[in-house]
Protein backbone atom coordinates (compact mmCIF):
# COMPACT_ATOMS: atom_id res chain seq x y z
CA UNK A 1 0.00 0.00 0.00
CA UNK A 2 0.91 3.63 -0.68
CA UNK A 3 2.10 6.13 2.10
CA UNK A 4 2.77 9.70 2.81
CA UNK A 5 5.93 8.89 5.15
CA UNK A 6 7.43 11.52 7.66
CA UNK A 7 11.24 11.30 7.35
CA UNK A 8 12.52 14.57 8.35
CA UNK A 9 12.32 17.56 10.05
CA UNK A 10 11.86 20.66 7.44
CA UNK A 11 10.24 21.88 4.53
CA UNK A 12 7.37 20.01 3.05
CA UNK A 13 9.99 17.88 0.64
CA UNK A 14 10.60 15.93 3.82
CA UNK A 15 7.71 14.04 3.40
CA UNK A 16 7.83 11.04 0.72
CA UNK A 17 5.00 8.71 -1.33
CA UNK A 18 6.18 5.73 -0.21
CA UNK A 19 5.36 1.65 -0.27
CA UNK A 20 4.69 0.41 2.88
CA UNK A 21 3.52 -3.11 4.36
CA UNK A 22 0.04 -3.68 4.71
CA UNK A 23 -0.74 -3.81 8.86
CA UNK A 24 -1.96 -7.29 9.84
CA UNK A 25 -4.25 -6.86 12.71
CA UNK A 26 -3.37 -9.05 16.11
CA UNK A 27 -5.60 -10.40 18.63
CA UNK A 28 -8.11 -7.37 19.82
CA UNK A 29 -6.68 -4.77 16.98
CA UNK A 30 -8.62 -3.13 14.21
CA UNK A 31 -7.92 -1.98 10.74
CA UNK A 32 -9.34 0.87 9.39
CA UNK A 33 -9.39 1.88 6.27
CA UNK A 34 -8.82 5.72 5.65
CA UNK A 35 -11.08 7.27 2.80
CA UNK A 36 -9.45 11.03 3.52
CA UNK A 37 -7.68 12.65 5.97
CA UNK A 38 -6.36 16.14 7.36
CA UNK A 39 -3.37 18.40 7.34
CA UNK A 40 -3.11 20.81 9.74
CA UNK A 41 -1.23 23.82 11.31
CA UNK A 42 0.15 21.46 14.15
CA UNK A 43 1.53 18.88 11.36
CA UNK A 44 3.17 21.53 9.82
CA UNK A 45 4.55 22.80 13.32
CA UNK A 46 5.82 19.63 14.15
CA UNK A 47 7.35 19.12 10.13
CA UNK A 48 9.09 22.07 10.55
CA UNK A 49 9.71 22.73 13.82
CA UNK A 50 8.62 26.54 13.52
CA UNK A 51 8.68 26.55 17.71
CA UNK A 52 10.06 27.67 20.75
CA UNK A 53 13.47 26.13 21.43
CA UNK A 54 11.80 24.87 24.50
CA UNK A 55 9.31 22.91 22.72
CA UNK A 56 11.76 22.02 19.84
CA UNK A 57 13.77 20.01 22.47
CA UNK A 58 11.02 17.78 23.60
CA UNK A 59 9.59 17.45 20.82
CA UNK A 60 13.28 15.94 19.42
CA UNK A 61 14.08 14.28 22.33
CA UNK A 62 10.52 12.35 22.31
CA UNK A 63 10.65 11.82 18.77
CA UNK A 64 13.92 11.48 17.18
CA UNK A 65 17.16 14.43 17.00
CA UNK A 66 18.06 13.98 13.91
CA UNK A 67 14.70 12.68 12.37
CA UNK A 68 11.26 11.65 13.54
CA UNK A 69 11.55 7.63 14.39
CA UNK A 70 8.28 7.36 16.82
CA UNK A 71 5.91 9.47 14.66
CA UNK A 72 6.11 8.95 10.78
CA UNK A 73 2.86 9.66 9.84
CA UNK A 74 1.21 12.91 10.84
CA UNK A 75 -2.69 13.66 10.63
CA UNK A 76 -5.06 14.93 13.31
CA UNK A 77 -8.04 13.77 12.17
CA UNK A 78 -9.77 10.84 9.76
CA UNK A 79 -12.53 9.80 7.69
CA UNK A 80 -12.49 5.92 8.01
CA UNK A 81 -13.78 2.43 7.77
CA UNK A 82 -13.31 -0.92 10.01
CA UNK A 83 -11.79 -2.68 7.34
CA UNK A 84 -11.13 -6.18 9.51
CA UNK A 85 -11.60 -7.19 13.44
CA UNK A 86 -9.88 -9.93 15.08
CA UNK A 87 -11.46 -10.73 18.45
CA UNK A 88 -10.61 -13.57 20.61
């Protein structure tokens, strides 16, 4: 499947159409199926790190220094579909 993949910190060029693996859902997980989805002023915040030193800090020492490795995709909000449930 096709992805819009985080994989630095800057301008918008940072972010890359990409072929990712398909998530398998475990035991009690859901997949959802996303029909559309949002960009917003805090994606672009945390892209580009337009903040307060203070706040750029945490936000690199949560996420990554050099480059985001916890949070690769960004999005605030979803319009989506249960695609598959597996429930023991």
């Amino acid at each position: 499947m096709k992805a819009i993949v985080w994989t630095g910190y800057g301008a918008p060029e940072v972010l890359q159409l990409r072929d990712v693996e398909k998530p398998v859902p475990k035991d009690n997980e859901v997949l959802v199926k996303i029909h559309a989805t949002t960009v917003s002023m805090g994606d672009c915040e945390m892209r580009s790190l337009n903040l307060s030193f203070l706040f750029k800090f945490f936000i690199r020492l949560y996420n990554g220094i050099r480059r985001p490795k916890r949070i690769i995709w960004l999005r605030q909000s979803i319009h989506s579909l249960i695609k598959r449930r597996n429930m023991i």
